[in-house]
C-alpha atoms as a PDB file:
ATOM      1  CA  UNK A   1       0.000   0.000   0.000  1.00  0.00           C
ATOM      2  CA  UNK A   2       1.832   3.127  -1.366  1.00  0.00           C
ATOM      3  CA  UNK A   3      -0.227   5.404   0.849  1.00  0.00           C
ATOM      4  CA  UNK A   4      -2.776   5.634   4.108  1.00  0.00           C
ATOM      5  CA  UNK A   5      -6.036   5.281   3.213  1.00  0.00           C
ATOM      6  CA  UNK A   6      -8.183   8.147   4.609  1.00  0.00           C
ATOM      7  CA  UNK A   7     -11.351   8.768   6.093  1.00  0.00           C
ATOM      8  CA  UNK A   8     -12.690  12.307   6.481  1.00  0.00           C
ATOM      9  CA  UNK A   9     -15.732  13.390   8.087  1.00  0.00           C
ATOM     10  CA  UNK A  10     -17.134  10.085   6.751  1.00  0.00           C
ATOM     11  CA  UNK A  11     -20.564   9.669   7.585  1.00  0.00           C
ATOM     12  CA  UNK A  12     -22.788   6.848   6.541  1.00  0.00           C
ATOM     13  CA  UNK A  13     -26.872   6.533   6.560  1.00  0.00           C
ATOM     14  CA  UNK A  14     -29.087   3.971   4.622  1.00  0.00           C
ATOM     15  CA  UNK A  15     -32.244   5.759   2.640  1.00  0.00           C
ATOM     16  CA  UNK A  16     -32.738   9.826   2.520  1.00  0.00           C
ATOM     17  CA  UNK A  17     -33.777   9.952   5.787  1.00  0.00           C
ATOM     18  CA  UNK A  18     -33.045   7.054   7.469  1.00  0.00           C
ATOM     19  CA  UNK A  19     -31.015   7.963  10.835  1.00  0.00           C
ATOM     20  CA  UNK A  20     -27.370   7.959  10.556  1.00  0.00           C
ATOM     21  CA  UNK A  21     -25.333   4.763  11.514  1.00  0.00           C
ATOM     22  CA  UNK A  22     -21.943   6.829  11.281  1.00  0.00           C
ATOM     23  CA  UNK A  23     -21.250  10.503  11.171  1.00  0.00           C
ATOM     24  CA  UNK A  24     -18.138  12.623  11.461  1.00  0.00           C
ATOM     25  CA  UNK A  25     -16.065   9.434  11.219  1.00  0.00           C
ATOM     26  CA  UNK A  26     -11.728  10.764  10.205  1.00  0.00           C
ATOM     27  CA  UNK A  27      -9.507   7.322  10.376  1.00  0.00           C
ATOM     28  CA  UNK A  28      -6.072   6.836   8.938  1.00  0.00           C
ATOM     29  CA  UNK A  29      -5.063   3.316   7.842  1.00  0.00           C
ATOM     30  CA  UNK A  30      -1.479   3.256   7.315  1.00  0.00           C
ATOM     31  CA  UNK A  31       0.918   0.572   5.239  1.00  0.00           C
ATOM     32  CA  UNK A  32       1.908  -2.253   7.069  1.00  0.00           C
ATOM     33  CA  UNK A  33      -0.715  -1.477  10.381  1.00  0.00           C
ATOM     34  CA  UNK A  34      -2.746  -3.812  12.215  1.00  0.00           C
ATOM     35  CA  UNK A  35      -6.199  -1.912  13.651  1.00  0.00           C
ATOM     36  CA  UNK A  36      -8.950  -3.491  15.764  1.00  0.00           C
ATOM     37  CA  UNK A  37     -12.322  -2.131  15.620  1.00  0.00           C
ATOM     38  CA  UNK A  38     -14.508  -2.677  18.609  1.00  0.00           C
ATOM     39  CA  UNK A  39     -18.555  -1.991  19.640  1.00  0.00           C
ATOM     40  CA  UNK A  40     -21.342  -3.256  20.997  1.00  0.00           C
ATOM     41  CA  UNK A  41     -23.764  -5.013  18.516  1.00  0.00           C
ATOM     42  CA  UNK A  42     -25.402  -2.381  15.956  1.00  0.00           C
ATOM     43  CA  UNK A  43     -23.133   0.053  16.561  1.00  0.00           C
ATOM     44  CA  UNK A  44     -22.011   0.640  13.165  1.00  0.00           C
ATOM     45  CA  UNK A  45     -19.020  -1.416  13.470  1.00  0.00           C
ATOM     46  CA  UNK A  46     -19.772  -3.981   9.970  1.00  0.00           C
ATOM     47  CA  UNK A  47     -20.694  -0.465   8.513  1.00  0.00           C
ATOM     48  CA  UNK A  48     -16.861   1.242   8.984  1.00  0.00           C
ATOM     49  CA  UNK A  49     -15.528  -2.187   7.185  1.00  0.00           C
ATOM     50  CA  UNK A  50     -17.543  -2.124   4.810  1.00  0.00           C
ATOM     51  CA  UNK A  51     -16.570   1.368   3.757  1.00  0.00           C
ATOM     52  CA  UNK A  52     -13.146   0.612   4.019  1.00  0.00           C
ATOM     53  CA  UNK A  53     -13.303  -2.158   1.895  1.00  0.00           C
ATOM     54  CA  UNK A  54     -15.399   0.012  -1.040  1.00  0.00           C
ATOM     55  CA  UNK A  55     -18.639  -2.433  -0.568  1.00  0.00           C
ATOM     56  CA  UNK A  56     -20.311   0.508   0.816  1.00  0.00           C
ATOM     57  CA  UNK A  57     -19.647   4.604  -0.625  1.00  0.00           C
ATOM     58  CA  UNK A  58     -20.145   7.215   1.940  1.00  0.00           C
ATOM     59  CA  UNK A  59     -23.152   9.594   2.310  1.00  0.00           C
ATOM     60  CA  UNK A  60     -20.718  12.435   2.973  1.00  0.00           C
ATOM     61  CA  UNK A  61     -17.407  13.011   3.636  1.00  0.00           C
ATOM     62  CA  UNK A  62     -14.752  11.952   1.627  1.00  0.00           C
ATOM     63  CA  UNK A  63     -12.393   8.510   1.136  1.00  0.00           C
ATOM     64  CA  UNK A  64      -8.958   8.672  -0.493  1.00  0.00           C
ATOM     65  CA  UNK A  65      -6.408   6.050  -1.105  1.00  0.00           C
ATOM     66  CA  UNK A  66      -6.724   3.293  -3.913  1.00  0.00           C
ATOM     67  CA  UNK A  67      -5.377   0.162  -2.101  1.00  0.00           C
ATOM     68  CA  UNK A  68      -5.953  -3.074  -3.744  1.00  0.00           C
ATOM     69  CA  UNK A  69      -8.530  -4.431  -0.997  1.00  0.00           C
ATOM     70  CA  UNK A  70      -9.963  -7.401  -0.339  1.00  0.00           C
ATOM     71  CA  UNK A  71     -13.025  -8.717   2.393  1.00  0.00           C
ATOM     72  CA  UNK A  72     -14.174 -11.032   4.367  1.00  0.00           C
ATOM     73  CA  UNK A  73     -17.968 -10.670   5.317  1.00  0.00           C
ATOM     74  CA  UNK A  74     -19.768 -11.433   8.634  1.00  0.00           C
ATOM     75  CA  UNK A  75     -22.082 -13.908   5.958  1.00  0.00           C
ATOM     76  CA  UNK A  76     -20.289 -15.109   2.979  1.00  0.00           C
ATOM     77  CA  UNK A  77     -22.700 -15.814   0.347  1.00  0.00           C
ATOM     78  CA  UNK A  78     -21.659 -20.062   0.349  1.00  0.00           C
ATOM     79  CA  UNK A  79     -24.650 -20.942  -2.471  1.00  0.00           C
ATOM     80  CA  UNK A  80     -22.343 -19.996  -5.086  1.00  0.00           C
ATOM     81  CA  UNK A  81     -22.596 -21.526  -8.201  1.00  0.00           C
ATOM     82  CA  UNK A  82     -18.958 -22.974  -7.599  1.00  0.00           C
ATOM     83  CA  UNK A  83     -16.731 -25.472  -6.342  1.00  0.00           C
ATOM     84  CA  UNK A  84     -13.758 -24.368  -4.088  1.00  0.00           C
ATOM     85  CA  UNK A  85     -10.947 -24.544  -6.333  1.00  0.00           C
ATOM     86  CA  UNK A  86     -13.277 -23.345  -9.165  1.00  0.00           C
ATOM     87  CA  UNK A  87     -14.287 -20.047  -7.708  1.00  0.00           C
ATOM     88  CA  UNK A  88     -10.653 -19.272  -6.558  1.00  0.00           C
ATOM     89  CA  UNK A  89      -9.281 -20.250  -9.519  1.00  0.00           C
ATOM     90  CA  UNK A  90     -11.729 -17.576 -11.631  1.00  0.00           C
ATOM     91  CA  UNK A  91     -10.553 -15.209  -8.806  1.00  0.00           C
ATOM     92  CA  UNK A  92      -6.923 -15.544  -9.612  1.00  0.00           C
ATOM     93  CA  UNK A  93      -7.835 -14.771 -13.196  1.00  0.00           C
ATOM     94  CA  UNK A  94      -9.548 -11.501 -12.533  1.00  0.00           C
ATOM     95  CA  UNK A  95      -6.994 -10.395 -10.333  1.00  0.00           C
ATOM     96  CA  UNK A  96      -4.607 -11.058 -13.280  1.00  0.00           C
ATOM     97  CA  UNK A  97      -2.822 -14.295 -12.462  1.00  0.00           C
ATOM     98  CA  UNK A  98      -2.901 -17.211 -15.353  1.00  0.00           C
ATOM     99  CA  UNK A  99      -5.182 -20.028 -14.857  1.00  0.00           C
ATOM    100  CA  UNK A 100      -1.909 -22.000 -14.056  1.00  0.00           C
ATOM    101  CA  UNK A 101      -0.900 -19.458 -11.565  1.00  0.00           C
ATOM    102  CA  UNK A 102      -4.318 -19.371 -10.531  1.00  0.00           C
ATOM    103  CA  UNK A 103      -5.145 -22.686 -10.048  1.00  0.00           C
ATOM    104  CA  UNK A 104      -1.631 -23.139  -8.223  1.00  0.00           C
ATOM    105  CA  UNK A 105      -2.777 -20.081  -5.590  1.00  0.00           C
ATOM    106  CA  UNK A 106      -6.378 -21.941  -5.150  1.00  0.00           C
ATOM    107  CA  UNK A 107      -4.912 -25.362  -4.144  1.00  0.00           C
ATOM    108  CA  UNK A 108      -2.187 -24.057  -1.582  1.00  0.00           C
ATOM    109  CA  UNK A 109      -4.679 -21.683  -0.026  1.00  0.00           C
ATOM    110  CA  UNK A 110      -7.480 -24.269   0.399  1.00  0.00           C
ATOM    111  CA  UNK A 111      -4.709 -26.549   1.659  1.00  0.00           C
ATOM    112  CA  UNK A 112      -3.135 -24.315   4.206  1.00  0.00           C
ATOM    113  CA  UNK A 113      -6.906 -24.164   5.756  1.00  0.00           C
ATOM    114  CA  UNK A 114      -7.569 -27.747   5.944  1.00  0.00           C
ATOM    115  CA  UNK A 115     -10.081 -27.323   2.947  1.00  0.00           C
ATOM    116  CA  UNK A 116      -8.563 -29.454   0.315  1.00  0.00           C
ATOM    117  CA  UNK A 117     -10.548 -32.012   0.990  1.00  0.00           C
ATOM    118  CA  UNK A 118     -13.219 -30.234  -0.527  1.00  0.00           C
ATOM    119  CA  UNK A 119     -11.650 -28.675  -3.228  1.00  0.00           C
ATOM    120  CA  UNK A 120     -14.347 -30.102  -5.859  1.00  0.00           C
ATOM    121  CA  UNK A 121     -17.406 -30.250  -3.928  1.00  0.00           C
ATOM    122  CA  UNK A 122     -19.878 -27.604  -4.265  1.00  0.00           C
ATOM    123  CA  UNK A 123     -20.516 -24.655  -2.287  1.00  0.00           C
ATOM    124  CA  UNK A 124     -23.853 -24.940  -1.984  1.00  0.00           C
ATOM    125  CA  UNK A 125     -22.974 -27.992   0.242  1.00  0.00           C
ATOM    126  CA  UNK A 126     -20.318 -26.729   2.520  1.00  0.00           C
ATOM    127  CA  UNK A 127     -20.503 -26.734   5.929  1.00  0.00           C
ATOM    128  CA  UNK A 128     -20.354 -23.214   7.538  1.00  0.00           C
ATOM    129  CA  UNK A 129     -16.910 -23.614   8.464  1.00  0.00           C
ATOM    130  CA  UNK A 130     -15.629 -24.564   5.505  1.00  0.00           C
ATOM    131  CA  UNK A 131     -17.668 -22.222   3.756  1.00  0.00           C
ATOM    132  CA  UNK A 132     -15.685 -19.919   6.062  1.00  0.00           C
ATOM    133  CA  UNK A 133     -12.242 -21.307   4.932  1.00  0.00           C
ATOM    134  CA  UNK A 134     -13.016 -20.313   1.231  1.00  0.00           C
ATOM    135  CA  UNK A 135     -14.265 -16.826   2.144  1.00  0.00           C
ATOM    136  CA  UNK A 136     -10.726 -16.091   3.947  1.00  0.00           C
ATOM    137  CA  UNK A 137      -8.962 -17.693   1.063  1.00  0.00           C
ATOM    138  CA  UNK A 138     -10.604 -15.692  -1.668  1.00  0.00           C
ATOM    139  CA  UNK A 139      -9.713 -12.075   0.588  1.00  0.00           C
ATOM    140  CA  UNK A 140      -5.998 -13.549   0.769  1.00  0.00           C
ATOM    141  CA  UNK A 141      -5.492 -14.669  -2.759  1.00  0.00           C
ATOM    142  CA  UNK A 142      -4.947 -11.257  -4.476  1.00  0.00           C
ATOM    143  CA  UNK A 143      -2.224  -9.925  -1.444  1.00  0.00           C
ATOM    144  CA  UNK A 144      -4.254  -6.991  -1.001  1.00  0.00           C
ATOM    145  CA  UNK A 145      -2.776  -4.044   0.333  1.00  0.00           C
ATOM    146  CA  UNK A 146      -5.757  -3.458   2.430  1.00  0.00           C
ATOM    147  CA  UNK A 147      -7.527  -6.262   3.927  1.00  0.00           C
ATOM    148  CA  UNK A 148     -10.588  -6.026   6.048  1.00  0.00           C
ATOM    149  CA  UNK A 149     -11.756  -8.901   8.101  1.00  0.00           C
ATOM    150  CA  UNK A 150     -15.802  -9.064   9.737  1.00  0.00           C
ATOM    151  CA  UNK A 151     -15.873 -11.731  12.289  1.00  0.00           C
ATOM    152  CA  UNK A 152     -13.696 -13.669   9.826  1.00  0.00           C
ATOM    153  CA  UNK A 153     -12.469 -16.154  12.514  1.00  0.00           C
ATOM    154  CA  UNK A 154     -16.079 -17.221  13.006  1.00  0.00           C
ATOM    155  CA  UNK A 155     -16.580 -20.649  12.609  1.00  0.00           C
ATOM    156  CA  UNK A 156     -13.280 -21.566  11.704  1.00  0.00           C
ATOM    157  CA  UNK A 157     -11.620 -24.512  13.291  1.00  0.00           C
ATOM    158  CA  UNK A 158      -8.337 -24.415  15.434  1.00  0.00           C
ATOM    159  CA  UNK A 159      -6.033 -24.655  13.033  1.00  0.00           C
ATOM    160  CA  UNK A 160      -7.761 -22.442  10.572  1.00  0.00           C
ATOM    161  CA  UNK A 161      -7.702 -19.799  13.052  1.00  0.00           C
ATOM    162  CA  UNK A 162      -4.280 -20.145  13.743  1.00  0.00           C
ATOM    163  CA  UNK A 163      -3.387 -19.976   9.936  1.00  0.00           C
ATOM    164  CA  UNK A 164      -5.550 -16.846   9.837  1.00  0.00           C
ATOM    165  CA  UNK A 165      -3.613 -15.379  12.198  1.00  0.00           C
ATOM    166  CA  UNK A 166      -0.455 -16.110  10.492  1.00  0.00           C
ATOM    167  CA  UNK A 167      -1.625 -15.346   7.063  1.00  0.00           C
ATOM    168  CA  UNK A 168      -2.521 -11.459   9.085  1.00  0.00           C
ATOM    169  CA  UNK A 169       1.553 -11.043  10.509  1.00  0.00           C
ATOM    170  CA  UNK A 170       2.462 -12.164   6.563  1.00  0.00           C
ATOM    171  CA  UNK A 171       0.237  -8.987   5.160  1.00  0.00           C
ATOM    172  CA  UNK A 172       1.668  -6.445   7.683  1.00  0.00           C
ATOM    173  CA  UNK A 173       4.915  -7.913   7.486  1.00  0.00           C
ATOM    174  CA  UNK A 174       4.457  -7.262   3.691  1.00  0.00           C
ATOM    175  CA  UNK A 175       3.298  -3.836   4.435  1.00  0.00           C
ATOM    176  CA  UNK A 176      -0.025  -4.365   3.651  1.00  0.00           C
ATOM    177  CA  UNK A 177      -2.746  -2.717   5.863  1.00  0.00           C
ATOM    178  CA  UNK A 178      -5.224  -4.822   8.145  1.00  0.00           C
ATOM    179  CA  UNK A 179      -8.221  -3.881  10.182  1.00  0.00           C
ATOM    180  CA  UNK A 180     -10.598  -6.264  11.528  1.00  0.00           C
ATOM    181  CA  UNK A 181     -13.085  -7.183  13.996  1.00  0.00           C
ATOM    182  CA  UNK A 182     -13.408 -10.226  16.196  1.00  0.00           C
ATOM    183  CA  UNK A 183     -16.121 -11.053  19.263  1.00  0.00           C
ATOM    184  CA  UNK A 184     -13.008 -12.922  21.133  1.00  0.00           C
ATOM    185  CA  UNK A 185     -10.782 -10.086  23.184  1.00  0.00           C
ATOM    186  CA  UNK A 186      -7.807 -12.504  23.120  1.00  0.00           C
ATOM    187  CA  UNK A 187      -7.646 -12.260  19.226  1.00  0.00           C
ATOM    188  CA  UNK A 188      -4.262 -11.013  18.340  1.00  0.00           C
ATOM    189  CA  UNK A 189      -4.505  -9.811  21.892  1.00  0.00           C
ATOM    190  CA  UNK A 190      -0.869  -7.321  21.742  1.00  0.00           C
ATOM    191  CA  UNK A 191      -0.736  -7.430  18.370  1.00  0.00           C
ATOM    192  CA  UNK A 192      -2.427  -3.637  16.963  1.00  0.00           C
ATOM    193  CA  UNK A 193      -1.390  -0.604  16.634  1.00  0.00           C
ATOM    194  CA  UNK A 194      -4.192   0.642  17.788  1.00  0.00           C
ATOM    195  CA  UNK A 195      -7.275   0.020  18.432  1.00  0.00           C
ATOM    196  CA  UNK A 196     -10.722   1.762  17.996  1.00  0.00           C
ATOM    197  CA  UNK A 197     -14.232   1.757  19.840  1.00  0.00           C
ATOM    198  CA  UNK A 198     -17.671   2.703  17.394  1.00  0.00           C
ATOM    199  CA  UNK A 199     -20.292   4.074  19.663  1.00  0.00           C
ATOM    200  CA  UNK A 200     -22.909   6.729  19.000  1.00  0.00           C
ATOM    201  CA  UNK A 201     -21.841   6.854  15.724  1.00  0.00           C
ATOM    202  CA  UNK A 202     -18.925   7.856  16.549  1.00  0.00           C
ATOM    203  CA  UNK A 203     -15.203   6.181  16.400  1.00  0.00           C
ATOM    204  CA  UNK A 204     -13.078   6.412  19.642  1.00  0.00           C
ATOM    205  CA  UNK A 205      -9.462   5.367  20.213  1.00  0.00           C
ATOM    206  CA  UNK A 206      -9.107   3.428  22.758  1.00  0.00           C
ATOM    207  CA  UNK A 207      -5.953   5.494  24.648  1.00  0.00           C
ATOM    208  CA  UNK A 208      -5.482   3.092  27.774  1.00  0.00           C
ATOM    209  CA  UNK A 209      -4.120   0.797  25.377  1.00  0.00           C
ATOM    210  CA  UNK A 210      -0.772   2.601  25.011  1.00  0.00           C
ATOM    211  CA  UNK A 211       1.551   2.961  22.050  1.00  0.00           C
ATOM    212  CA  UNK A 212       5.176   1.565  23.699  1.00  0.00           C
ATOM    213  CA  UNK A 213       4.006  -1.750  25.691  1.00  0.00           C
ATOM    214  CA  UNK A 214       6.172  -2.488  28.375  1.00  0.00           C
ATOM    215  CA  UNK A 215       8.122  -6.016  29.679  1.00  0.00           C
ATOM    216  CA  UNK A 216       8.264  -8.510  30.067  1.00  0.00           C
ATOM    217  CA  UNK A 217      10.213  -9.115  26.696  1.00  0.00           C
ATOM    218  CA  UNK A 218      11.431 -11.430  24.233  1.00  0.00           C
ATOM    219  CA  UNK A 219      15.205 -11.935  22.803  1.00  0.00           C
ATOM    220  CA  UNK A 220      15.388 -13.954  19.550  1.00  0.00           C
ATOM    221  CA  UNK A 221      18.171 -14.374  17.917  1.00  0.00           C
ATOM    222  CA  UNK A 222      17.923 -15.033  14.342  1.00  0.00           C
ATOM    223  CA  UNK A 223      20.320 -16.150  11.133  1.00  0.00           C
ATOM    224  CA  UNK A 224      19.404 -15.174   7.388  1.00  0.00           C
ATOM    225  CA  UNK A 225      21.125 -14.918   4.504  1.00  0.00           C
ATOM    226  CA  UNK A 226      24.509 -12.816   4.546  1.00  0.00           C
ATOM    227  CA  UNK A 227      24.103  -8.957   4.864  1.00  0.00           C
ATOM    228  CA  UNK A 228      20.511  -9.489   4.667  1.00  0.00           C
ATOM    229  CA  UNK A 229      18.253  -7.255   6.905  1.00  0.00           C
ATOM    230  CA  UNK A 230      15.384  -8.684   8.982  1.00  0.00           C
ATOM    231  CA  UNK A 231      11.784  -8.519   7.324  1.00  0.00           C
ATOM    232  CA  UNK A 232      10.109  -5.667   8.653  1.00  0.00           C
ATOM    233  CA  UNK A 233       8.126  -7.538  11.424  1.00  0.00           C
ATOM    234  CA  UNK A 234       5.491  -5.762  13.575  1.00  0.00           C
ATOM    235  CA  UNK A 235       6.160  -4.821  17.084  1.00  0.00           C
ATOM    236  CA  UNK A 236      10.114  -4.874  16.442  1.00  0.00           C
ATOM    237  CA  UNK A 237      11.570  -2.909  19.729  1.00  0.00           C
ATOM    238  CA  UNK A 238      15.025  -2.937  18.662  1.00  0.00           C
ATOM    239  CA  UNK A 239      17.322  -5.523  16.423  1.00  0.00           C
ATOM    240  CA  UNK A 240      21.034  -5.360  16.809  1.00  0.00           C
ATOM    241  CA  UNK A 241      23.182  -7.327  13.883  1.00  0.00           C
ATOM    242  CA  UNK A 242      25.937  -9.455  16.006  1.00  0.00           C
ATOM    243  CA  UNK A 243      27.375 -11.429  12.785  1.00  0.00           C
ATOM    244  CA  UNK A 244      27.490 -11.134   9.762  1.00  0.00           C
ATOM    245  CA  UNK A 245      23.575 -12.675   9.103  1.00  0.00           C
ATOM    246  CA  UNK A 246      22.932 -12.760  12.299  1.00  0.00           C
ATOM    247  CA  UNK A 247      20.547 -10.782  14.718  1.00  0.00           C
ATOM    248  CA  UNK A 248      19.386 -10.112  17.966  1.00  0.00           C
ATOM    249  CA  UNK A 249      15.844  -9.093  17.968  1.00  0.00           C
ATOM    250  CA  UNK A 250      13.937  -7.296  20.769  1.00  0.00           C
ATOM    251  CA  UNK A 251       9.981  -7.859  21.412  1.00  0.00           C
ATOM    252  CA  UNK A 252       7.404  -7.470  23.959  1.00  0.00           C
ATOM    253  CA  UNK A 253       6.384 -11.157  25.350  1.00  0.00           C
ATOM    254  CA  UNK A 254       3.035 -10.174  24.113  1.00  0.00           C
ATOM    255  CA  UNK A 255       4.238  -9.812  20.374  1.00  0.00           C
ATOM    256  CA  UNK A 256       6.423 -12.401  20.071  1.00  0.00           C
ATOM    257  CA  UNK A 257       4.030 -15.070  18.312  1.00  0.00           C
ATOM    258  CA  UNK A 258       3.193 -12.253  15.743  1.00  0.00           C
ATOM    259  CA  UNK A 259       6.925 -11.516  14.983  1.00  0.00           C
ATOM    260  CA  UNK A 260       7.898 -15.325  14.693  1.00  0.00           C
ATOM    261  CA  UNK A 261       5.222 -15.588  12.058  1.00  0.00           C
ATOM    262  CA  UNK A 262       6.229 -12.800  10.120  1.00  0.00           C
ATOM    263  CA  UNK A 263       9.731 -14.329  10.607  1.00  0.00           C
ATOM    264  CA  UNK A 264       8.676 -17.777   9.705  1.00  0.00           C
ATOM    265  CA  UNK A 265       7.129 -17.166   6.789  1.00  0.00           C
ATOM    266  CA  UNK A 266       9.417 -14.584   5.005  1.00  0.00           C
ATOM    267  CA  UNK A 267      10.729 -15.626   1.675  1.00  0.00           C
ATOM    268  CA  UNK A 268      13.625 -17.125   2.161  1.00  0.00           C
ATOM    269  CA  UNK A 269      12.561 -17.581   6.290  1.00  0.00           C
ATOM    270  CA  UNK A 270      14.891 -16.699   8.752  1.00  0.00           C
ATOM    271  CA  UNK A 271      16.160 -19.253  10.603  1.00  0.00           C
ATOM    272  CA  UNK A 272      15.332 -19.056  14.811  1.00  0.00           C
ATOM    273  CA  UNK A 273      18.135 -19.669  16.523  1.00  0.00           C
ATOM    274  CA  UNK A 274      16.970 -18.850  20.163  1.00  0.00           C
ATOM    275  CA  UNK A 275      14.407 -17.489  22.259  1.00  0.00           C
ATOM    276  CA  UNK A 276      14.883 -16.562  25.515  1.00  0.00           C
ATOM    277  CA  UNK A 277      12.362 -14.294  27.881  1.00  0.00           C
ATOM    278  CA  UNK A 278      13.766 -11.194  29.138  1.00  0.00           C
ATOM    279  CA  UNK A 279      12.247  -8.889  31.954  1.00  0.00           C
ATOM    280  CA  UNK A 280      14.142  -5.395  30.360  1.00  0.00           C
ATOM    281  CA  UNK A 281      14.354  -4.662  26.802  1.00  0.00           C
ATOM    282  CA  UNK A 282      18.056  -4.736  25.440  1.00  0.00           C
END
């Protein structure tokens, strides 16, 4: 994402005088940031993502930024006309990859879910989570630069969420953008950079979070390839080349899992030498 994506004094209201869900909403989503949106039910929080992602055009105000974005709905529409790999597949075409390519991308997404089982059965007669799988597979086959996730963690198994988890540290490692909302309080509990509150219409940030979290920390250390730098991992408090290749990386405890995703699934990964808990950043 070459730029933030802004909101200013977005507001957003369904019919000419229906009330208004949002109104005087300004929100910057910055390259390679992780936001969590937060509200009680009705609140206007689906409403916000769905803006963001260009579903939904504002009633006034104004949205800049042209991100290549991609969503996962709170209800993905499963009685498609479709089979897994088929409907990913003609994804990865319109996003402009071959049908090789695109076939390729279908099978290893549906198989880093758990969903290649069902590869070639139709949608129509997916269960819900699997119906899920394929809705966070389509958002994550284009690498958006901007993707926007509604409850996307509903209904997924285990290991689906954890993938989904990882697949999110691999987009902001990338410097893609992500903002999302999830009913659980423990999801990617450390991980964003901030994190916001809808209520009255309105969008809050949440200040008691805190922008520099505190100890206890993490101390990786880490090999690569020669005069390589580390990926750009989130939450990085300080990283201190001691050989040639290697590093000593500094992390809140918190953000560790986050960073050794983004660290695991670089291309080429990094190799973890050690981790060792620290109570003092070094």
């Amino acid at each position: 994402m070459r730029r933030d994506v802004r909101l200013e004094g977005v507001g957003r209201r369904y019919g000419l005088r229906g009330p208004w869900v949002l109104r005087g909403i300004d929100l910057a989503v910055s390259p390679g940031s992780l936001l969590r949106i937060e509200g009680a039910n009705g609140t206007g929080k689906s409403t916000l993502l769905r803006l963001l992602a260009g579903i939904d055009a504002p009633t006034e105000g104004r949205i800049s930024g042209r991100p290549r974005r991609a969503y996962v709905p709170e209800r993905f529409p499963s009685a498609l006309p479709f089979t897994p790999s088929g409907y990913l597949t003609h994804l990865g075409t319109v996003h402009g990859l071959s049908r090789e390519a695109a076939v390729r991308a279908a099978d290893q997404w549906l198989e880093r879910f758990g969903a290649a089982a069902h590869a070639r059965t139709p949608m129509s007669q997916l269960s819900k989570g699997s119906s899920q799988k394929v809705a966070v597979a389509q958002a994550l086959l284009a690498e958006p630069d901007l993707l926007v996730l509604d409850e996307a963690w509903t209904g997924l198994d285990t290991g689906a969420r954890a993938e989904l988890e990882r697949a999110v540290a691999e987009r902001t490692a990338a410097g893609g953008a992500v903002v999302f909302v999830d009913h659980d309080p423990q999801r990617l509990a450390g991980a964003p950079d901030a994190t916001y509150t809808v209520l009255d219409g309105s969008l809050n940030l949440r200040t008691e979070q805190g922008t520099s979290p505190s100890g206890p920390y993490v101390v990786m250390v880490v090999q690569g390839p020669p005069e390589a730098r580390p990926p750009a991992v989130p939450k990085l408090t300080s990283a201190e080349e001691t050989a040639p290749g290697t590093h000593r990386l500094t992390v809140p405890a918190s953000h560790s899992d986050v960073v050794l995703r983004a660290l695991l699934t670089a291309r080429p990964p990094w190799h973890v030498v050690s981790v060792a808990a620290h109570q003092e950043a070094r």
